[in-house]
Protein backbone atom coordinates (compact mmCIF):
# COMPACT_ATOMS: atom_id res chain seq x y z
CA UNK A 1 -27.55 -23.37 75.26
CA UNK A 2 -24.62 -21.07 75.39
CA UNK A 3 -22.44 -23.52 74.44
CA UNK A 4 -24.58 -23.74 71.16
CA UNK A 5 -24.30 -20.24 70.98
CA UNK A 6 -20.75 -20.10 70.90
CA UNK A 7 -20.32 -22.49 68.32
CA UNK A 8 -23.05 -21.13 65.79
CA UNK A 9 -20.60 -17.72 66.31
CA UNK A 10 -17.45 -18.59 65.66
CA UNK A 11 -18.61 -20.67 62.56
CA UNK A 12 -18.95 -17.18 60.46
CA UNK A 13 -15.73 -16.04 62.26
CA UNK A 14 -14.25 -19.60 60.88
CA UNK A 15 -15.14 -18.70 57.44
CA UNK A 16 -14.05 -14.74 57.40
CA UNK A 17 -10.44 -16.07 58.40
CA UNK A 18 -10.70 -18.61 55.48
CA UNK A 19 -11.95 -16.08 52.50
CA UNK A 20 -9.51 -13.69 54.22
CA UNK A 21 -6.38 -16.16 53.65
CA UNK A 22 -7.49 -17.12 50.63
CA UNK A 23 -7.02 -13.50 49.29
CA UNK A 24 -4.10 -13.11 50.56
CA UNK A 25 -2.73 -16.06 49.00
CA UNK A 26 -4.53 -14.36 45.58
CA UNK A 27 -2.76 -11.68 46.39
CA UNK A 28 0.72 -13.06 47.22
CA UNK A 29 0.30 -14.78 43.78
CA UNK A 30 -0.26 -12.09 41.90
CA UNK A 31 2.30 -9.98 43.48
CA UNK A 32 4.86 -12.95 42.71
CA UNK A 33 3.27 -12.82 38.61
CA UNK A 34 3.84 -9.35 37.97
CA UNK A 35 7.37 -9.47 40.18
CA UNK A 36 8.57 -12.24 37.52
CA UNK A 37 7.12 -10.39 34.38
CA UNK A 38 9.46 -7.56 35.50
CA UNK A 39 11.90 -9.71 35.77
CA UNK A 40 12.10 -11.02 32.18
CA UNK A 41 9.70 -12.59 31.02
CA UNK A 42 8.80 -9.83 28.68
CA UNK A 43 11.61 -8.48 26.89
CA UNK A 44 13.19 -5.34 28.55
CA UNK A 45 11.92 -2.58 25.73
CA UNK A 46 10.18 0.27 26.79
CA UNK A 47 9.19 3.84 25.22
CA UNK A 48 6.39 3.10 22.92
CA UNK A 49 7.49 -0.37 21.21
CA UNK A 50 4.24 -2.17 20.82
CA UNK A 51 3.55 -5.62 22.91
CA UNK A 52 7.13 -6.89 21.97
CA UNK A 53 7.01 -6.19 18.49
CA UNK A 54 9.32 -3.99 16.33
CA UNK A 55 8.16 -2.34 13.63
CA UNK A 56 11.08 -1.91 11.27
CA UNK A 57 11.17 0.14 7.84
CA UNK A 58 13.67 -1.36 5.67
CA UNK A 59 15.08 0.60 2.10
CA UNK A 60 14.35 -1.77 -1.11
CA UNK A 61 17.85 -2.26 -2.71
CA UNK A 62 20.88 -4.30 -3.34
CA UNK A 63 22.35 -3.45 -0.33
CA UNK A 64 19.91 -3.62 1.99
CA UNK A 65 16.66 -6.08 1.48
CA UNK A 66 16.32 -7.54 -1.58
CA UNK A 67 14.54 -10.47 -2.86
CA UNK A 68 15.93 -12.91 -5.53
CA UNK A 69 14.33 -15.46 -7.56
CA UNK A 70 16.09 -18.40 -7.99
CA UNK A 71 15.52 -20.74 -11.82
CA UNK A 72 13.63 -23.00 -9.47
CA UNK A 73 11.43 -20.12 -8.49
CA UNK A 74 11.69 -20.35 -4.96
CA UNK A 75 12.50 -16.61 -3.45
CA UNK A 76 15.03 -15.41 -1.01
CA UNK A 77 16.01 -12.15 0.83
CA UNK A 78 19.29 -10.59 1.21
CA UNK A 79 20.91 -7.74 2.19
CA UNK A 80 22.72 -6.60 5.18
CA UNK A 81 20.35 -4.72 6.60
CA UNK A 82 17.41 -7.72 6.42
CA UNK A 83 20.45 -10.03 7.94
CA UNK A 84 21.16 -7.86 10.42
CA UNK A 85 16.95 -6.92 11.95
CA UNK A 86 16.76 -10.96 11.25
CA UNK A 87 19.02 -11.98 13.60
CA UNK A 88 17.36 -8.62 16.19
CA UNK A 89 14.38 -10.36 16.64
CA UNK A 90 16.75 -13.55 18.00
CA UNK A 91 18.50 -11.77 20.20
CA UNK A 92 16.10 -9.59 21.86
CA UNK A 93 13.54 -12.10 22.12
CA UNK A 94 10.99 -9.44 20.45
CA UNK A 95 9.39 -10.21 17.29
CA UNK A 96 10.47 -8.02 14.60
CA UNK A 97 7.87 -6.97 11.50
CA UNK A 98 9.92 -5.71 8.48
CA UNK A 99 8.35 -3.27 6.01
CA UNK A 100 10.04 -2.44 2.38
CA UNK A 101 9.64 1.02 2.04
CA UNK A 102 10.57 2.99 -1.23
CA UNK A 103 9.67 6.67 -0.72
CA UNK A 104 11.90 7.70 2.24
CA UNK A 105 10.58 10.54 3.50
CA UNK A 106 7.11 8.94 4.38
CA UNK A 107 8.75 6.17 6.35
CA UNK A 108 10.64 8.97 8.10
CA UNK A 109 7.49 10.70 9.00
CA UNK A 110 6.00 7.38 10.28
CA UNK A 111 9.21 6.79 12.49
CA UNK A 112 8.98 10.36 13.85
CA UNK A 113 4.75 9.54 14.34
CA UNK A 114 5.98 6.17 16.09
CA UNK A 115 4.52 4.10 13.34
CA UNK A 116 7.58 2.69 12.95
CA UNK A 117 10.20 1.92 15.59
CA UNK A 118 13.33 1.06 13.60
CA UNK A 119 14.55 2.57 10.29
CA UNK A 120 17.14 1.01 8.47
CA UNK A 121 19.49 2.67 7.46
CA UNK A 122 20.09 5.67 6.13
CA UNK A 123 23.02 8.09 5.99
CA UNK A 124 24.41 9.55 9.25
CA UNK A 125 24.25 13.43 9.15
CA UNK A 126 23.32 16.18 11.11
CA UNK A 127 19.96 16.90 9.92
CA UNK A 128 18.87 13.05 10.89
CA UNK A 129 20.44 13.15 14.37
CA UNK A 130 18.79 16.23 15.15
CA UNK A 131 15.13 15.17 14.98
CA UNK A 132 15.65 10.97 15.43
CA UNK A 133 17.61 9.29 17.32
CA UNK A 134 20.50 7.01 15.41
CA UNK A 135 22.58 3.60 15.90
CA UNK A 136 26.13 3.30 15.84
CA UNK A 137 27.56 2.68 12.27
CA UNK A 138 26.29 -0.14 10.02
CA UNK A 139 28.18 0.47 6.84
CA UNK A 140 30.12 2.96 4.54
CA UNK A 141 28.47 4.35 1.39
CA UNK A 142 28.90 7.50 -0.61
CA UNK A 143 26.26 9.33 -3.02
CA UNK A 144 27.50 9.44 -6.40
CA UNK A 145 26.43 10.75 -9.88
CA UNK A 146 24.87 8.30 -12.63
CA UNK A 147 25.70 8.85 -16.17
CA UNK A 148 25.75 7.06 -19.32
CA UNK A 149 29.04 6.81 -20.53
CA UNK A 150 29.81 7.19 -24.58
CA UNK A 151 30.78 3.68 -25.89
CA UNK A 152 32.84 4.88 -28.96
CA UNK A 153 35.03 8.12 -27.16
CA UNK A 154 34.62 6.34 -23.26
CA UNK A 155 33.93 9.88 -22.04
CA UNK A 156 31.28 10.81 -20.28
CA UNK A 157 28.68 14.01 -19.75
CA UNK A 158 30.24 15.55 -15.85
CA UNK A 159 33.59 14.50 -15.21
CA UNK A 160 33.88 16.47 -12.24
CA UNK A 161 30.82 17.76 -9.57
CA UNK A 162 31.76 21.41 -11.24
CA UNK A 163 30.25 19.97 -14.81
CA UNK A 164 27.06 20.35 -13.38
CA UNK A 165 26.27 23.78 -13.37
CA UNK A 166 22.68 23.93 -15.32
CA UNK A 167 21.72 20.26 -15.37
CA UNK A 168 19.05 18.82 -14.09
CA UNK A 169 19.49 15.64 -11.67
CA UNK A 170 16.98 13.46 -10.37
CA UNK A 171 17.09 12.02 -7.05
CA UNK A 172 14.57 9.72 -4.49
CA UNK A 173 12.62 11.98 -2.85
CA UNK A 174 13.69 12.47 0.25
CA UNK A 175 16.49 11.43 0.06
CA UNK A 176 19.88 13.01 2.23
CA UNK A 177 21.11 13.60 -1.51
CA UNK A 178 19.10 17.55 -1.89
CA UNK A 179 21.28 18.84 0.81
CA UNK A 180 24.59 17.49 -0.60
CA UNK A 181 23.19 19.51 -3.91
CA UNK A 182 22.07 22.48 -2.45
CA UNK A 183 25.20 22.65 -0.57
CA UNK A 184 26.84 21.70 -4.15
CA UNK A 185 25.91 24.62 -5.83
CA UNK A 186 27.20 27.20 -3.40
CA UNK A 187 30.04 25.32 -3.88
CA UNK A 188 30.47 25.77 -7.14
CA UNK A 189 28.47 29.39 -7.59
CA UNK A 190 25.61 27.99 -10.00
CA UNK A 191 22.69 26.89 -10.12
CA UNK A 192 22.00 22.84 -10.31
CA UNK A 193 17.85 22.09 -10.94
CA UNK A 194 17.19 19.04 -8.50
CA UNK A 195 13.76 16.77 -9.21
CA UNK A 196 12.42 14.86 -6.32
CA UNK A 197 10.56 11.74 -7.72
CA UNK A 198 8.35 9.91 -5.69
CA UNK A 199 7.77 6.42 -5.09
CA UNK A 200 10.83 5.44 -7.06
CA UNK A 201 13.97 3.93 -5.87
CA UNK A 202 17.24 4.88 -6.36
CA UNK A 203 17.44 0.89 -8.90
CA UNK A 204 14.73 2.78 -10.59
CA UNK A 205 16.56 6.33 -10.61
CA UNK A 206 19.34 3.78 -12.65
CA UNK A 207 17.51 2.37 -14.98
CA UNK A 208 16.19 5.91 -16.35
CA UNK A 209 19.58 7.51 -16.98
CA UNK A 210 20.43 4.09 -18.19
CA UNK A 211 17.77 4.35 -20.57
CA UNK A 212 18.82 7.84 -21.64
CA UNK A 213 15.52 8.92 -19.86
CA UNK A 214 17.25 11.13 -17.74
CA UNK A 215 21.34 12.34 -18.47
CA UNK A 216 21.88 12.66 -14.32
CA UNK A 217 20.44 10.98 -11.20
CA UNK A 218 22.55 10.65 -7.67
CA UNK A 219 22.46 6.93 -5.52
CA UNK A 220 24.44 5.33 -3.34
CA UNK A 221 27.80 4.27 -4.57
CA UNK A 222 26.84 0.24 -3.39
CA UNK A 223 23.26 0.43 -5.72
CA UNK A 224 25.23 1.68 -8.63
CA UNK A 225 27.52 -0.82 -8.30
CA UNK A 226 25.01 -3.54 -8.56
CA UNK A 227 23.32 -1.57 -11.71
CA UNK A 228 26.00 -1.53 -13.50
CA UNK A 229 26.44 -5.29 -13.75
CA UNK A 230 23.33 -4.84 -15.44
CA UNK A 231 23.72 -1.72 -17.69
CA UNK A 232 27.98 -1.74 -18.48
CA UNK A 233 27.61 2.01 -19.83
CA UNK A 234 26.25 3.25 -16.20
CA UNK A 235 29.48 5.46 -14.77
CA UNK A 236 29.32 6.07 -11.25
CA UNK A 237 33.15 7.72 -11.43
CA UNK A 238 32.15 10.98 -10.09
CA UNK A 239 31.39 11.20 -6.45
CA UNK A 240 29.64 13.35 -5.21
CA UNK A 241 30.05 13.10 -1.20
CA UNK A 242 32.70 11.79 1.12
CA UNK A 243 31.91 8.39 2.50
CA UNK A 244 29.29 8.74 4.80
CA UNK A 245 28.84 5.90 7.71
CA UNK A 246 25.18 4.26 7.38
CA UNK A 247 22.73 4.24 10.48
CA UNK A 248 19.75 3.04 11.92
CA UNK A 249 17.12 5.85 13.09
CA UNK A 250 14.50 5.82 15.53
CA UNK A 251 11.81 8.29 17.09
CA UNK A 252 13.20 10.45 20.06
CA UNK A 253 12.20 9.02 23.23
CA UNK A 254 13.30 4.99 22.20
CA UNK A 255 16.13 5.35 24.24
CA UNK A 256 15.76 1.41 26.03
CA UNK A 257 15.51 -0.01 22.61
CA UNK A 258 18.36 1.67 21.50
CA UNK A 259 20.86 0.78 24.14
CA UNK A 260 19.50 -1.93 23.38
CA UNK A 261 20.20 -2.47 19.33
CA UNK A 262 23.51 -0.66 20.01
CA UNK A 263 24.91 -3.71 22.03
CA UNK A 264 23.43 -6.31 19.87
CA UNK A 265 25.15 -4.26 16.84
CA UNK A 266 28.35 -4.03 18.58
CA UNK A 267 28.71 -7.89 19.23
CA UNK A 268 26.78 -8.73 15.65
CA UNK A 269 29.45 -6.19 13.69
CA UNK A 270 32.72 -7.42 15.74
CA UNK A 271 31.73 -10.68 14.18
C-alpha cells in the first residue's frame, strides 16, 4: 500500500518538473529570439523611424527627382537626390518611401512633426541647422535671379543684385531664398517687395518670368539651367548668393539614422 502511495505522489511531482523544463526551454528560446533581433536582424535605426521604413521628402526638379517620359511612353526617374535615397534603402537594409513635395515649408513642418524622417536636400545654412538636424554635403548650388533677356539689345532688366531696389520678385514659398532678400536689401539700403507663392516650384517660378508673367523670380542656379534649354531668353547671369553646399535634414533627436546616412554618403559620394 505505501508503495502505491509513493508512486501515485511522485507522478504529479514527475509532471511539475516536466511543464517546469518545458518553460524554461520557452524561455531560453525566447531569450535567444530577441538576443538575435538585437543583433541584426532588424536594421540598427532608432529615434522614431517607423518599423524599418524611411519616410523621405524629396524636392520636384531637374536636379533632384524628376520623371521623364520617354517617345515609347514608358517613365523614368532621375535626379541625384532620387539616385542617391535609392541606393539608401540598399544599403541600410530599411525600406525607403519617397514623397515629391513642392511647397517646402510644409514638408519642413512634417520633418520637424516626425512625419517625415529624411528631407532631401535643401540649402545648408544656419537657420536649418538650428532647428533640424543636417547631412554632410550633397551638392553645390547657388540662388540666382530669373529674367527675360531683350532679344534685339541682349540686355537685360537687373544686371547687378543693386538693380533691384523697388521690384518685386517671386520666390517658392519657403524657400531659404527670403532671407538672402531680406538680408539683400540692407545690403543695398532699399526696399525689395518679396511674394511667397505656394504650391509652385521653382520650374514653375521659370516658366512665369519666362512668360513675361512676372519680370523677377530667384531658383537655384542647376533648375535655371535646365529652363533655359527650354526658354533661350531666361538669364540666370546675376547671382544672387555664394554657392551654398546642399544637405539632407532631419528632425532633432534622429541621431542613429544619421550616423548612419552620413557613412553611407561618405562611401556613396567618394565614388
Amino acid at each position: 500500500m505505501k508503495n502505491d502511495r509513493n508512486r501515485r505522489d511522485a507522478k504529479p511531482k514527475t509532471m511539475q518538473i516536466a511543464v517546469y523544463g518545458l518553460l524554461l526551454i520557452i524561455v531560453i528560446i525566447a531569450m535567444f529570439g530577441l538576443r538575435h533581433i538585437a543583433n541584426g536582424n532588424h536594421s540598427p535605426l532608432a529615434n522614431g523611424v517607423k518599423e524599418d521604413t524611411i519616410h523621405a521628402a524629396i524636392v520636384y526638379g531637374p536636379e533632384s527627382y524628376r520623371v521623364l517620359v520617354s517617345e515609347e511612353g514608358q517613365d523614368s526617374i532621375t535626379g541625384i537626390n532620387y539616385q542617391l535615397l535609392e541606393g539608401l534603402e540598399q544599403a541600410l537594409g530599411v525600406k525607403v518611401v519617397m514623397h515629391p513635395v513642392i511647397d517646402r515649408e510644409a514638408a519642413l513642418a512634417k520633418v520637424a512633426s516626425g512625419e517625415y524622417d529624411i528631407f532631401a536636400s535643401l540649402p545648408a545654412d544656419n537657420y536649418l541647422k538650428k532647428d533640424f538636424l543636417t547631412t554632410r554635403d550633397i551638392f553645390l548650388d547657388r540662388m540666382v535671379l530669373l529674367q527675360l533677356r531683350n532679344e534685339k539689345t541682349g540686355t537685360v532688366p537687373a544686371s547687378s543684385a543693386l538693380d533691384l531696389e523697388g521690384d518685386t520678385i517671386h520666390i517658392e514659398k519657403g524657400s531659404a531664398a527670403q532671407r538672402r532678400l531680406e538680408n539683400l536689401q540692407k545690403e543695398i539700403g532699399g526696399n525689395i517687395t518679396i511674394i511667397e507663392e505656394p504650391e509652385l516650384s521653382e520650374e514653375y517660378l521659370a516658366i512665369k518670368v519666362a512668360k513675361s508673367a512676372w519680370k523677377f523670380s530667384v531658383v537655384n542656379e542647376k533648375i535655371a539651367q535646365k529652363m533655359k534649354e527650354q526658354y533661350p531668353n531666361l538669364d540666370y547671369s546675376t547671382p544672387i548668393s555664394f554657392t551654398q553646399f546642399q544637405v539632407w535634414v532631419m528632425p532633432q533627436g534622429h541621431d542613429s539614422l544619421l550616423n548612419l546616412v552620413n557613412k553611407y554618403l561618405d562611401e556613396k559620394i567618394k565614388q
